[in-house]
C-alpha atoms as a PDB file:
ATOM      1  CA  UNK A   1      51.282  10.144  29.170  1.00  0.00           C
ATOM      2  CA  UNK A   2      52.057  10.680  32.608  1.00  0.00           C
ATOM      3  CA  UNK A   3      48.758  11.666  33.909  1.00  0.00           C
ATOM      4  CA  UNK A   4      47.812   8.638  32.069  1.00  0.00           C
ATOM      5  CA  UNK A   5      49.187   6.517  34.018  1.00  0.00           C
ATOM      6  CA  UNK A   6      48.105   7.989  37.367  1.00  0.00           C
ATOM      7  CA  UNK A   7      44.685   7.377  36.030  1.00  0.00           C
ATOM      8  CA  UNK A   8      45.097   4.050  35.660  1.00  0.00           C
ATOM      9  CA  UNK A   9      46.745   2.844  38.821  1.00  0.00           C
ATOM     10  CA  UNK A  10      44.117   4.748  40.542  1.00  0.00           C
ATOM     11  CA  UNK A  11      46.039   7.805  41.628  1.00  0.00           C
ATOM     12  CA  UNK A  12      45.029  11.631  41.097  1.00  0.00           C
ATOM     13  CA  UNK A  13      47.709  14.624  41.079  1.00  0.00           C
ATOM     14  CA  UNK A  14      47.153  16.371  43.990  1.00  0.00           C
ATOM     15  CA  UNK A  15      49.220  18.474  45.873  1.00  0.00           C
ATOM     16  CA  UNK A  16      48.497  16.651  49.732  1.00  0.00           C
ATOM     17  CA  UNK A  17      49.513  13.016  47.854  1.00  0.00           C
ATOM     18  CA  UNK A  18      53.370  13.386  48.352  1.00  0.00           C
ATOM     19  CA  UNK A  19      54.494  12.132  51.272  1.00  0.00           C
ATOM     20  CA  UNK A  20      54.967  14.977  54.245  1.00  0.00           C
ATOM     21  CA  UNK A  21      58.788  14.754  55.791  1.00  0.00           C
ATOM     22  CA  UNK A  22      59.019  15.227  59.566  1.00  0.00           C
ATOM     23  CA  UNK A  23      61.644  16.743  60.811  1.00  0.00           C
ATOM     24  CA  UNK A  24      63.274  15.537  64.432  1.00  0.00           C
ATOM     25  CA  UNK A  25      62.807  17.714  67.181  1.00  0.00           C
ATOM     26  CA  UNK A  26      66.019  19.206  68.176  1.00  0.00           C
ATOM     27  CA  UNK A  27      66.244  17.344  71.630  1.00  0.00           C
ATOM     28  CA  UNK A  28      66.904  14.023  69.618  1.00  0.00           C
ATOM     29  CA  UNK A  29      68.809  15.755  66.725  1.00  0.00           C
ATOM     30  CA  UNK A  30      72.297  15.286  68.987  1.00  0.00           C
ATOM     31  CA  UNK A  31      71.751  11.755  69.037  1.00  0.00           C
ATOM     32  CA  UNK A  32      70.902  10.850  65.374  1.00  0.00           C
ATOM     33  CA  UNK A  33      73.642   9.665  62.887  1.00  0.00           C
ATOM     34  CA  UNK A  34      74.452  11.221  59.854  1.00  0.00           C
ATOM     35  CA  UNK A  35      72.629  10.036  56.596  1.00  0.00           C
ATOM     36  CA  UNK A  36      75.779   8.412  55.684  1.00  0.00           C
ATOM     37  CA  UNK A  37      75.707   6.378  58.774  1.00  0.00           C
ATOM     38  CA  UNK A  38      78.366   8.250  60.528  1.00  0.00           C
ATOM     39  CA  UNK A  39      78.397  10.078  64.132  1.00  0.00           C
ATOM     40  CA  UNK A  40      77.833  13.857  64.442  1.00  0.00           C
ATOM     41  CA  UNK A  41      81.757  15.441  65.032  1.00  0.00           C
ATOM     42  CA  UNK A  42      82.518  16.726  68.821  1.00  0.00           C
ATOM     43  CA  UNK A  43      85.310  18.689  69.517  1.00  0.00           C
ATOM     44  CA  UNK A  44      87.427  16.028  69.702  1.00  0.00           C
ATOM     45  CA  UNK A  45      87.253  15.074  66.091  1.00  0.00           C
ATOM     46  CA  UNK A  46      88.769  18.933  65.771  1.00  0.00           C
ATOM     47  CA  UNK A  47      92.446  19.179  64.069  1.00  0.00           C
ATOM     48  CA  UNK A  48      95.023  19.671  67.065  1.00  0.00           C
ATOM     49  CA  UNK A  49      97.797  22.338  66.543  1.00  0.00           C
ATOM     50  CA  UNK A  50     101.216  21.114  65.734  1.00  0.00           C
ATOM     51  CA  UNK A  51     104.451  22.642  65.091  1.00  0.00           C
ATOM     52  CA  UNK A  52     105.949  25.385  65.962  1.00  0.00           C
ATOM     53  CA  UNK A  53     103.411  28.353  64.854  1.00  0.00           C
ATOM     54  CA  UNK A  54     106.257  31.327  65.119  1.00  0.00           C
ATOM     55  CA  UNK A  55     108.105  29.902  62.191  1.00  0.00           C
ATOM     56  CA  UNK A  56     104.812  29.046  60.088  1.00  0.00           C
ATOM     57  CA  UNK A  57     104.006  32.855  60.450  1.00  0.00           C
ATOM     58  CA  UNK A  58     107.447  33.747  59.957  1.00  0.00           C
ATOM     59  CA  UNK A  59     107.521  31.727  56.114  1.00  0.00           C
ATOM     60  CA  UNK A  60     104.163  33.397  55.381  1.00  0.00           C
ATOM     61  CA  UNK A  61     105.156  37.240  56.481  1.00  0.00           C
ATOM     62  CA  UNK A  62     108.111  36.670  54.484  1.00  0.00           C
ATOM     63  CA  UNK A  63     106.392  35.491  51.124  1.00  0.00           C
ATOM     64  CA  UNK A  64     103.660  38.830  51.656  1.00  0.00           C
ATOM     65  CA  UNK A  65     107.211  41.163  52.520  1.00  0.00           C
ATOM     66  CA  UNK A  66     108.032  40.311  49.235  1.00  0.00           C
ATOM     67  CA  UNK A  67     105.123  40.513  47.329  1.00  0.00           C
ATOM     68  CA  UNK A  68     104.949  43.532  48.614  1.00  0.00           C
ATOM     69  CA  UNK A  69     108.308  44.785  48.044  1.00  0.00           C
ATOM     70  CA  UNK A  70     108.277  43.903  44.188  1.00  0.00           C
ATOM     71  CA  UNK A  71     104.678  45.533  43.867  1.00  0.00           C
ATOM     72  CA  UNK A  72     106.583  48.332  45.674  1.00  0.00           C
ATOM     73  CA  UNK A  73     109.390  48.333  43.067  1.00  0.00           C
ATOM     74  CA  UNK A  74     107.657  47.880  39.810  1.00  0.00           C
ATOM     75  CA  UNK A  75     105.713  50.522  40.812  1.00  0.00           C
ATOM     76  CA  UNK A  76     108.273  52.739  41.121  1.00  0.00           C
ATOM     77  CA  UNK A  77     110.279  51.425  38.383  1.00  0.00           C
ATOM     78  CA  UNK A  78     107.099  52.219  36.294  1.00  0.00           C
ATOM     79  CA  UNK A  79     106.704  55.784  37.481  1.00  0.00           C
ATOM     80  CA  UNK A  80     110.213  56.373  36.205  1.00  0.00           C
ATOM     81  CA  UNK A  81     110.196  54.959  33.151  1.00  0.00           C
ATOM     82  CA  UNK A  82     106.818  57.222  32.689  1.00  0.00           C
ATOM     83  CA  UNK A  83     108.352  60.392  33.704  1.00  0.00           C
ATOM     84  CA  UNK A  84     111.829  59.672  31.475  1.00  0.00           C
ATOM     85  CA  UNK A  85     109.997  59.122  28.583  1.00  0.00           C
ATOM     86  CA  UNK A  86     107.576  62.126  29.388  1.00  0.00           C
ATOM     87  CA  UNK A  87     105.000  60.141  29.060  1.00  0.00           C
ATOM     88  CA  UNK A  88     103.022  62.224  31.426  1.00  0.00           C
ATOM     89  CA  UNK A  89     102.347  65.666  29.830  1.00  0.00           C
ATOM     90  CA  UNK A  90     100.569  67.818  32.441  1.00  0.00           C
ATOM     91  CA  UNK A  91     101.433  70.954  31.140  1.00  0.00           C
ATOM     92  CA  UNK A  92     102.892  72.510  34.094  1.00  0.00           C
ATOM     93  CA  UNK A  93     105.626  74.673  32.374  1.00  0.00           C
ATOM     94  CA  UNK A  94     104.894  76.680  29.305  1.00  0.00           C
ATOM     95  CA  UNK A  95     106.308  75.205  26.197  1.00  0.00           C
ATOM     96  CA  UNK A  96     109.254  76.827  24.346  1.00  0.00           C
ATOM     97  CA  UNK A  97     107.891  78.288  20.848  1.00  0.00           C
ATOM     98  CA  UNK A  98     109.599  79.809  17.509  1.00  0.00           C
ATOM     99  CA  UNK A  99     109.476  83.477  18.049  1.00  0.00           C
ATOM    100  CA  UNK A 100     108.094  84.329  14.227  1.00  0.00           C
ATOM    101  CA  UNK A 101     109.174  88.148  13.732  1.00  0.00           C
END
């Protein structure tokens, strides 16, 4: 159907019948607007710093201190609870067995 059409408004499929894009050369790319209309961004469109960054870092080290401390602790608390309930049987000692005589 769609060929069929082609043929009858006097158009054949080839590959050279698209339109070629040219692109800008690059000395006139700097002064083109965006496809939305809009100017390219400069340094001064660039967030400025504000606040004071020590205490920003401080509230962050102290959220990964803690992360880290509980990962720290579970872990521990889990090694424990493994070794209490011998859990872990690596045979290191030789087990204690009814002397049959």
């Amino acid at each position: 159907m769609f060929g069929k059409h082609l043929l009858k408004a006097g158009r054949t499929l080839r590959s050279n019948s698209l339109p070629v894009l040219h692109s800008a050369p690059l000395r006139h790319a700097s002064k083109s607007p965006f496809v939305d209309g809009g100017p390219h961004s400069t340094m001064n469109d660039l967030p400025i710093p504000e606040g004071d960054w020590q205490e920003a870092y401080s509230r962050r080290n102290l959220k990964n201190t803690l992360v880290l401390l509980i990962g720290i602790g579970s872990f521990v608390t889990s090694i424990y609870m493994h070794f209490t309930d011998e859990a872990f049987n690596w045979n290191y000692k030789v087990p204690d067995y009814d002397r049959c005589s």
